[in-house]
Protein backbone atom coordinates (compact mmCIF):
# COMPACT_ATOMS: atom_id res chain seq x y z
CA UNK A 1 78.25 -31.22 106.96
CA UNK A 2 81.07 -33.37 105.59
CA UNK A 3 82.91 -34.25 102.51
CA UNK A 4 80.84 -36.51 99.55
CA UNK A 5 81.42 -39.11 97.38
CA UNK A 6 80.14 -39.51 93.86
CA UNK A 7 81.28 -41.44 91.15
CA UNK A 8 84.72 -41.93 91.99
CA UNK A 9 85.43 -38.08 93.29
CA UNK A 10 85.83 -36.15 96.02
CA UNK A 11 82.98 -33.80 96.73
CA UNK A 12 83.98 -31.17 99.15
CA UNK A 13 82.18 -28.57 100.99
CA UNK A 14 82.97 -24.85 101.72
CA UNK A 15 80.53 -23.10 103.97
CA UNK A 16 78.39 -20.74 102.25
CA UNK A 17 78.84 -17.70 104.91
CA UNK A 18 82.19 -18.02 104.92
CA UNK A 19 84.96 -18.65 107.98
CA UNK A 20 86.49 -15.96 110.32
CA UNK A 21 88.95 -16.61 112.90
CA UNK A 22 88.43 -17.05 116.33
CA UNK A 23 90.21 -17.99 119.72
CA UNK A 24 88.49 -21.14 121.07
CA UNK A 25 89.58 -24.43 122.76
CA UNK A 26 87.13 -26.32 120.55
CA UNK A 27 88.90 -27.56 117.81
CA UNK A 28 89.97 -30.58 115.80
CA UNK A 29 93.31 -31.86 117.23
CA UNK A 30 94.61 -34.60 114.52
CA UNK A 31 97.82 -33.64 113.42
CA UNK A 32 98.09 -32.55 109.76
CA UNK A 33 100.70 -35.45 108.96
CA UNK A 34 100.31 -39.37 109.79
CA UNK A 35 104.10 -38.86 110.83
CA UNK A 36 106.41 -35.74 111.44
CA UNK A 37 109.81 -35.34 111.37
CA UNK A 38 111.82 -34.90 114.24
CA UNK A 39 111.59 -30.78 113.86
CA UNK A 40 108.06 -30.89 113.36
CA UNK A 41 107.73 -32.93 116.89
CA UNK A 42 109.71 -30.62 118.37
CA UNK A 43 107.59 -27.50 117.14
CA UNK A 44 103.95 -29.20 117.72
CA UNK A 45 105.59 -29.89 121.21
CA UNK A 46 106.12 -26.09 121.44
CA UNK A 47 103.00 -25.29 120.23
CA UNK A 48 101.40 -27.76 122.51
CA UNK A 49 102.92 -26.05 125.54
CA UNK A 50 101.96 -22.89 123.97
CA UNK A 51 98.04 -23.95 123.75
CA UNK A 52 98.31 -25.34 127.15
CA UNK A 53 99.53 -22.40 129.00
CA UNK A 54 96.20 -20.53 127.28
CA UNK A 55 94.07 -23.32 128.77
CA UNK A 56 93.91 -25.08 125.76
CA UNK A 57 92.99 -22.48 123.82
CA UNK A 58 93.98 -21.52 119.83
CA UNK A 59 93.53 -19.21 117.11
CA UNK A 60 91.54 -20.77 114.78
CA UNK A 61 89.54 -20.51 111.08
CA UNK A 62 86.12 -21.68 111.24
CA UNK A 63 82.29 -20.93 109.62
CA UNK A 64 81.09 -18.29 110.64
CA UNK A 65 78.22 -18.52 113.06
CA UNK A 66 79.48 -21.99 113.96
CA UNK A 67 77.99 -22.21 117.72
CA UNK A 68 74.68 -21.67 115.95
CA UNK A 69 75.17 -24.05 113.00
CA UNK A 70 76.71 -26.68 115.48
CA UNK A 71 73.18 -28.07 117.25
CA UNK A 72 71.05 -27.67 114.13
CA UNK A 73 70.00 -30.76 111.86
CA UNK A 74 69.15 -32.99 114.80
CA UNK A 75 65.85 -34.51 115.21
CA UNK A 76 64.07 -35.46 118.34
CA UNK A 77 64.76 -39.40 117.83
CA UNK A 78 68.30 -38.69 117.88
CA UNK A 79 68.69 -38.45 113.69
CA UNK A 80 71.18 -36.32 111.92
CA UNK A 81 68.83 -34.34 109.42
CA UNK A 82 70.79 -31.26 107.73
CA UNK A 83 68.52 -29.20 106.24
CA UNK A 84 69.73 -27.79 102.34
CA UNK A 85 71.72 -25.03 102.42
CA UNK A 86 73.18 -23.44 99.11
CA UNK A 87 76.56 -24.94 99.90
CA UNK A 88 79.59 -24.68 97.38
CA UNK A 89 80.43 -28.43 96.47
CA UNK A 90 83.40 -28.81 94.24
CA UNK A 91 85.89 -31.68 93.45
CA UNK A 92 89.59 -30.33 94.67
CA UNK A 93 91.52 -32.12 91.88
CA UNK A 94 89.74 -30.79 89.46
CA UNK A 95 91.21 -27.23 90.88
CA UNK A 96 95.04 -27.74 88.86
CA UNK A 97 97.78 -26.37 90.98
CA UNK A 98 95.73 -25.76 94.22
CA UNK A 99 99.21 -26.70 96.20
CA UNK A 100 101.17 -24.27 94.77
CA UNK A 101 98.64 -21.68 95.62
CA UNK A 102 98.68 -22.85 99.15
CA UNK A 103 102.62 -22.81 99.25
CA UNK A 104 102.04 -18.97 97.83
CA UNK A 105 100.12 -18.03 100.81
CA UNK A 106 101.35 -15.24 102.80
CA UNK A 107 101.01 -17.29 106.75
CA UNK A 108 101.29 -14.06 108.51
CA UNK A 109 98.55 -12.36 106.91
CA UNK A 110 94.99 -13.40 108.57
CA UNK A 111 93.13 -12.21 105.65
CA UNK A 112 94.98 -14.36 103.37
CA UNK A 113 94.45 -17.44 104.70
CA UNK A 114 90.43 -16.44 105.35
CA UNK A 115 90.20 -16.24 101.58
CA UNK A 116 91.55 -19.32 100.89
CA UNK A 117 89.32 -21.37 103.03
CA UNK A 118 86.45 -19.08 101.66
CA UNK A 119 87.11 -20.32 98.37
CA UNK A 120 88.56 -23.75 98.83
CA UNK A 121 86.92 -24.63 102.25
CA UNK A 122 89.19 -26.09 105.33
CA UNK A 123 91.88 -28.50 105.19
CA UNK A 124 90.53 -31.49 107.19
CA UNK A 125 87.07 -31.05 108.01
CA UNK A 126 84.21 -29.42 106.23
CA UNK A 127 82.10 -28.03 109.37
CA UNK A 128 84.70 -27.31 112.44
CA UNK A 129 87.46 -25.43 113.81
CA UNK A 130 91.23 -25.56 112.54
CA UNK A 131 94.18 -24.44 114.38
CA UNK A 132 96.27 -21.22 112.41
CA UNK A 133 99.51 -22.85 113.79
CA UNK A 134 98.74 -25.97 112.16
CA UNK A 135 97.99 -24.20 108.78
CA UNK A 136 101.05 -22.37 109.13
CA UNK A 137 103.12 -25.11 109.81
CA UNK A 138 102.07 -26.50 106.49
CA UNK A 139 101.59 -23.66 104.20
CA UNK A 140 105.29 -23.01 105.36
CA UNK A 141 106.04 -27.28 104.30
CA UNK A 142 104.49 -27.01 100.99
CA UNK A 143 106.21 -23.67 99.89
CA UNK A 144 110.05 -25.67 100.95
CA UNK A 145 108.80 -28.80 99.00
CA UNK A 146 108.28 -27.02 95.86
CA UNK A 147 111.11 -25.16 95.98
CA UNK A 148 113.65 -27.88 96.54
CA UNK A 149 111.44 -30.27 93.60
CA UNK A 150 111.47 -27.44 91.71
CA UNK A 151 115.60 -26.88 91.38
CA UNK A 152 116.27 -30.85 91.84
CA UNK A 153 114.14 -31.61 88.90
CA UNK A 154 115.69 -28.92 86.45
CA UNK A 155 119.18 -28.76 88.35
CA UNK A 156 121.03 -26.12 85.86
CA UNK A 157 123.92 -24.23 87.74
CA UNK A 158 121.96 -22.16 89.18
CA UNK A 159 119.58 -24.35 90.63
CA UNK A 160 122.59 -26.11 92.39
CA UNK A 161 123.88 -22.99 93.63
CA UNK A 162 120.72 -22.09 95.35
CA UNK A 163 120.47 -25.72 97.21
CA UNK A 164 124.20 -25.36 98.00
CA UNK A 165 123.62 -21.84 99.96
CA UNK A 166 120.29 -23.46 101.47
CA UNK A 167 121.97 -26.41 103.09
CA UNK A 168 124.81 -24.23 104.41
CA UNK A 169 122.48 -21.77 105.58
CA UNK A 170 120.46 -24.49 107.05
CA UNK A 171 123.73 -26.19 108.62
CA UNK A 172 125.08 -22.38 110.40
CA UNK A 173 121.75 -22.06 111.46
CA UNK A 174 121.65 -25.40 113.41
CA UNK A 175 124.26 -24.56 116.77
CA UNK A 176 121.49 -21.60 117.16
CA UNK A 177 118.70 -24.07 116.70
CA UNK A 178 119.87 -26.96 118.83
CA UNK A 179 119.45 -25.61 122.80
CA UNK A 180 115.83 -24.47 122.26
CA UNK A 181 115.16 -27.36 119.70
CA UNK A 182 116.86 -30.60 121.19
CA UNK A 183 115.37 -30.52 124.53
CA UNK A 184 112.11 -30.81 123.11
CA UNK A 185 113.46 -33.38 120.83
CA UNK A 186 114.76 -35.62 123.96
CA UNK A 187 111.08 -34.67 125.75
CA UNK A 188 109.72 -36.48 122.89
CA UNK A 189 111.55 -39.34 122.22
CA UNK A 190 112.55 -39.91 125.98
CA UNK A 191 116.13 -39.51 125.24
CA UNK A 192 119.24 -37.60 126.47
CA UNK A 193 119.85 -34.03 125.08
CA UNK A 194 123.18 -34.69 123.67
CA UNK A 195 121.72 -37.91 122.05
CA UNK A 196 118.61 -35.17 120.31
CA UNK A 197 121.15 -32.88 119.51
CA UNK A 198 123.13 -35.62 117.50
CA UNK A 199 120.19 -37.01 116.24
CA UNK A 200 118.63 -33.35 115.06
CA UNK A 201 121.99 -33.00 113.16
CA UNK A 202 121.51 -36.10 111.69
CA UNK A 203 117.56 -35.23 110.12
CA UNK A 204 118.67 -32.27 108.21
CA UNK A 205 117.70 -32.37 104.68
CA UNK A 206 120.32 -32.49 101.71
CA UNK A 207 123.14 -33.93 103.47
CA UNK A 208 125.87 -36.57 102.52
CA UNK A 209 123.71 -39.46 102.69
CA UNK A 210 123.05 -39.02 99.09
CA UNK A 211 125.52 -38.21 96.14
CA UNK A 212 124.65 -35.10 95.44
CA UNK A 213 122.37 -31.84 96.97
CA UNK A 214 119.83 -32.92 93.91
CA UNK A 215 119.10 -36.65 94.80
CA UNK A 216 119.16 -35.56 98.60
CA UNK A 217 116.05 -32.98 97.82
CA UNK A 218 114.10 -35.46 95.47
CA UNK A 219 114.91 -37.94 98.39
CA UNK A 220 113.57 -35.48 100.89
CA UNK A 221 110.48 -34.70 98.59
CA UNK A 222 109.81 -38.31 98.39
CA UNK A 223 109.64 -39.20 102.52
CA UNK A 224 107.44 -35.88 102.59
CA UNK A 225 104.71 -36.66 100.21
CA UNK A 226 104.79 -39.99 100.83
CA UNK A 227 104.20 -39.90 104.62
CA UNK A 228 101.52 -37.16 104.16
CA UNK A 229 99.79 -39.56 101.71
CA UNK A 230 99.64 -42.54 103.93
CA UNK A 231 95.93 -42.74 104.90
CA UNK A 232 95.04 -39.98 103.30
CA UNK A 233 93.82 -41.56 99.74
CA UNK A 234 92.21 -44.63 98.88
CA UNK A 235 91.98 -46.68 95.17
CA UNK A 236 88.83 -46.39 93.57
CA UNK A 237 87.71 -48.49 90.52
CA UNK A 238 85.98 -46.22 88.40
CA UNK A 239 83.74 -47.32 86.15
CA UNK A 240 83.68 -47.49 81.99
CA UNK A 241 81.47 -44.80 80.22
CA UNK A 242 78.62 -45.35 78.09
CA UNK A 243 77.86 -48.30 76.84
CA UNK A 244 80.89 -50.32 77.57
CA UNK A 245 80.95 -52.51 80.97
CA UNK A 246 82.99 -53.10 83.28
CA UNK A 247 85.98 -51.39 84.80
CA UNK A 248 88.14 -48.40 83.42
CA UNK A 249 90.76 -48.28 85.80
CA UNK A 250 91.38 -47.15 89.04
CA UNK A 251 91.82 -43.56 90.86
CA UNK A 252 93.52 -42.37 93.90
CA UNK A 253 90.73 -40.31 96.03
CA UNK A 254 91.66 -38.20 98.65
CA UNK A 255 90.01 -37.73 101.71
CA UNK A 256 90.07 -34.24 102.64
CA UNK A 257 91.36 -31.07 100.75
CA UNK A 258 95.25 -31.40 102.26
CA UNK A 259 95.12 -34.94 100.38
CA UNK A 260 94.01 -33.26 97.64
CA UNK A 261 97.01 -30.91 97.31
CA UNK A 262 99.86 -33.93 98.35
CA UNK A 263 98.05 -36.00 95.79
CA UNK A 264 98.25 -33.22 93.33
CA UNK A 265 101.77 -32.83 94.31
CA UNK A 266 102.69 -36.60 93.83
CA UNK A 267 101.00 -36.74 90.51
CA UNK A 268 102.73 -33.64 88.97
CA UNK A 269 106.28 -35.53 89.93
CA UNK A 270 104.75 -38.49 89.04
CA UNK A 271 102.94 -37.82 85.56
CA UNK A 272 105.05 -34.67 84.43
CA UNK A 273 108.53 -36.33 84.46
CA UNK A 274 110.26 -39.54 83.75
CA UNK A 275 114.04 -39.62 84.79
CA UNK A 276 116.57 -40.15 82.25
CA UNK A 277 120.36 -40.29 82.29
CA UNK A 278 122.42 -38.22 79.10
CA UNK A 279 124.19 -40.56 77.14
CA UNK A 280 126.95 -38.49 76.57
CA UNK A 281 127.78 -36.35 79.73
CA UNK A 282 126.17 -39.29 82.26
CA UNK A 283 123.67 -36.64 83.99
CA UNK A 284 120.75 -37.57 85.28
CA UNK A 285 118.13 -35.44 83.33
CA UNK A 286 114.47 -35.48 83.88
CA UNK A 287 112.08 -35.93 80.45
CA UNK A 288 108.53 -33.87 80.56
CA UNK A 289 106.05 -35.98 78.84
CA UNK A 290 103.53 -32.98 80.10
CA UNK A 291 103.31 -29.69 80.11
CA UNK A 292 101.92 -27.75 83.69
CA UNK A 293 98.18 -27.79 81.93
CA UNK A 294 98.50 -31.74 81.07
CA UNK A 295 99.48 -31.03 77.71
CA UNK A 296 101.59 -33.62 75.69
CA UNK A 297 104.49 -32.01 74.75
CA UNK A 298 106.47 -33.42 71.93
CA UNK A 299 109.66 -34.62 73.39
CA UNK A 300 110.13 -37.99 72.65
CA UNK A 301 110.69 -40.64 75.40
CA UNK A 302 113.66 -41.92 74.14
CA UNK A 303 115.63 -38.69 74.27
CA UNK A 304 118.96 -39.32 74.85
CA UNK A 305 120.58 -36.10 75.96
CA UNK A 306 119.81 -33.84 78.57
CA UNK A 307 120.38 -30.46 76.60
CA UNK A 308 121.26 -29.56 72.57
CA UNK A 309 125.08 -28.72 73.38
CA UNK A 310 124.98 -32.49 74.52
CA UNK A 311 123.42 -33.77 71.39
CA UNK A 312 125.48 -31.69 68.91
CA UNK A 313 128.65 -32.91 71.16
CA UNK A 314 127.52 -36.43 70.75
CA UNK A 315 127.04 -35.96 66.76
CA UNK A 316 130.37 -34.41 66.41
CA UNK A 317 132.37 -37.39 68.49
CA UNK A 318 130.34 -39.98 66.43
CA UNK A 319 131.36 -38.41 63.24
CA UNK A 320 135.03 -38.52 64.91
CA UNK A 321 135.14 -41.75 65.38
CA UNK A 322 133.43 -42.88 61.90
CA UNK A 323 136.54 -40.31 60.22
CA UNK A 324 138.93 -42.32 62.25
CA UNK A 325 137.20 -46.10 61.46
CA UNK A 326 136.72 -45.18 57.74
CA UNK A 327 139.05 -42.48 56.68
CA UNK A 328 138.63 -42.99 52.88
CA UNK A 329 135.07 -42.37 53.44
CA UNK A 330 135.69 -39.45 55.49
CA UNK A 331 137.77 -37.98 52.32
C-alpha cells in the first residue's frame, strides 16, 4: 500500500480497519523534518537513548492487523500483487485546515491521535508503523507555529503582549533547560558544553536579531515551514481542461500527509496575506486578499492604512494642510 498519483494530486491511503497502537521495534525511523533545530536534536537524542535502553523498542500507531497484512500481495515469482481492498483514498489538500486540526490535537490522549490517523491516515507512510514521540514532537511544532503566525500577522496590543510574556517565559525557562539540554547539544555537534550552552541561548526564537517580537516570529515561521518543505513537495505541470491544450500552470504536490499540512500552512501565509506598510503611522500591516474558506474579500490591494482611526487621521491632516496651503478656500 502506498500513496497515488493522479492528475496532478496526491492520492493518499488510510487503512480501512483502522490503526491501534502498539510497542514494537519495527518502525519507520526517518525523522519528521529534513533538518531540526538545535532543541529538536537534542530531544530526538533523548528519545533515541530512550528507545535504545527498551532495545529499540517504541510506542507506535499502526493498521491494525499489520503482521498479517505485512506478507500478503506477494506472488511466487517475487511480484508485488495487492489484492483490492475497500481502502479510503482521498487527496489531503483538498481537506482545508487539516494543520490546524493537527496543532488542536490533544498529544497526551492515545485515543485522540488514533482518530486522527483513522480518518486522515499516517503521516509518512500509508502501510507501517510510526513512532508516538515523533507525532508528538510535531503535533506540539504545529500548535507553536500557528500561534506565533497567528499574533505576528494581526499584531494588535494584545497580540504583542502575548509574544512579549512568551519570549520571557521562554528566556527564565532556559538556566533550567540548559544542564539537561546542552550536553546533549555538545553530544551532537561534538562540541564543548559551555560552547552548547551559548549556542542553545543563541537558537531561541523571538530574540534581538530582528526589530521587533513580530518580524522575529514571522522569521521563525519562515525557517520552520521552509525546512519542513524541502523535499517534501515537488512542481507539477497540470494540464488545461477541456478542449484547450497545453499547460495550465503548475502545482506544488506533496509527498506524504505531513507535506500536506506544511504546504497547507505555507499557502495560507502565502495566498491569504500580502504585507503592507500604513502610510500614515509607518506599521507594517498585513492585507487579506482571502478569507479562511478562499473567499475574495473586498479589501482592495492598494489599501493604504492599516486600521480606520489611521485613515480618518490621514483625511483630517490632509485637509490640514490643504486649510493651511489655501486658506481662502478653506473659508
Amino acid at each position: 500500500m502506498g500513496s497515488k498519483w493522479s492528475g496532478g494530486v496526491l492520492r493518499w491511503v488510510v487503512d480501512p480497519d483502522g490503526y491501534e497502537l502498539v510497542e514494537t521495534a519495527d518502525y519507520d525511523k526517518r525523522p519528521f523534518q529534513s533538518r531540526q533545530s538545535l532543541i529538536d536534536l537534542a530531544l530526538f537524542a533523548l528519545i533515541k537513548k530512550e528507545r535504545e535502553s527498551n532495545n529499540g523498542k517504541a510506542l507506535c500507531l499502526r493498521p491494525i492487523g499489520y503482521d498479517a497484512k505485512r506478507g500478503r500481495g506477494f506472488t511466487q515469482d517475487g511480484k508485488f500483487d495487492v489484492p483490492e481492498r475497500n481502502e479510503q483514498i482521498y487527496d489531503p489538500m483538498k481537506r482545508l485546515g487539516l494543520f490546524r486540526q493537527f496543532a488542536k490535537l490533544n498529544e497526551r490522549d492515545p485515543q485522540a491521535l488514533i482518530s486522527f490517523a483513522n480518518k486522515n491516515g499516517l503521516l509518512r507512510t500509508t502501510f507501517g508503523a510510526e513512532p508516538v514521540d515523533q507525532w508528538c514532537c510535531t503535533i506540539n511544532g504545529f500548535r507553536n507555529l500557528t500561534w506565533a503566525y497567528d499574533r505576528a500577522s494581526s499584531p494588535t496590543a494584545r497580540a504583542i503582549r502575548e509574544l512579549e510574556d512568551r519570549h520571557k517565559s521562554m528566556e527564565a525557562d532556559l538556566p533550567s533547560l540548559a544542564p539537561s539540554v546542552a550536553p546533549l547539544i555538545a553530544h551532537t555537534l561534538g562540541t564543548p558544553v559551555a560552547t552548547a550552552e551559548l549556542v542553545l541561548k543563541n537558537s531561541l526564537p523571538f530574540t534581538d536579531s530582528y526589530s521587533s517580537l513580530v518580524e522575529s516570529a514571522l522569521a521563525e515561521v519562515r525557517l520552520q515551514v521552509n525546512t519542513s518543505l524541502e523535499g517534501a513537495a515537488s512542481p507539477f505541470l497540470v494540464p488545461a481542461g477541456g478542449d484547450s491544450p497545453g499547460v495550465e500552470g503548475i502545482a506544488f504536490i506533496p509527498h506524504d500527509l505531513l507535506a500536506a499540512m506544511w504546504l497547507q500552512f505555507a499557502l495560507q501565509i502565502a495566498g491569504m496575506r500580502k504585507r503592507q506598510t500604513c502610510q500614515h503611522c509607518g506599521r507594517a500591516f498585513w492585507l487579506k486578499n482571502t478569507d479562511s474558506g478562499g473567499r475574495q474579500r473586498s479589501q482592495r490591494s492598494d489599501t493604504k492604512y492599516c486600521s480606520s482611526a489611521c485613515n480618518t487621521a490621514a483625511y483630517r491632516k490632509r485637509r490640514k494642510q490643504a486649510a493651511q496651503d489655501n486658506p481662502q478656500a478653506a473659508q
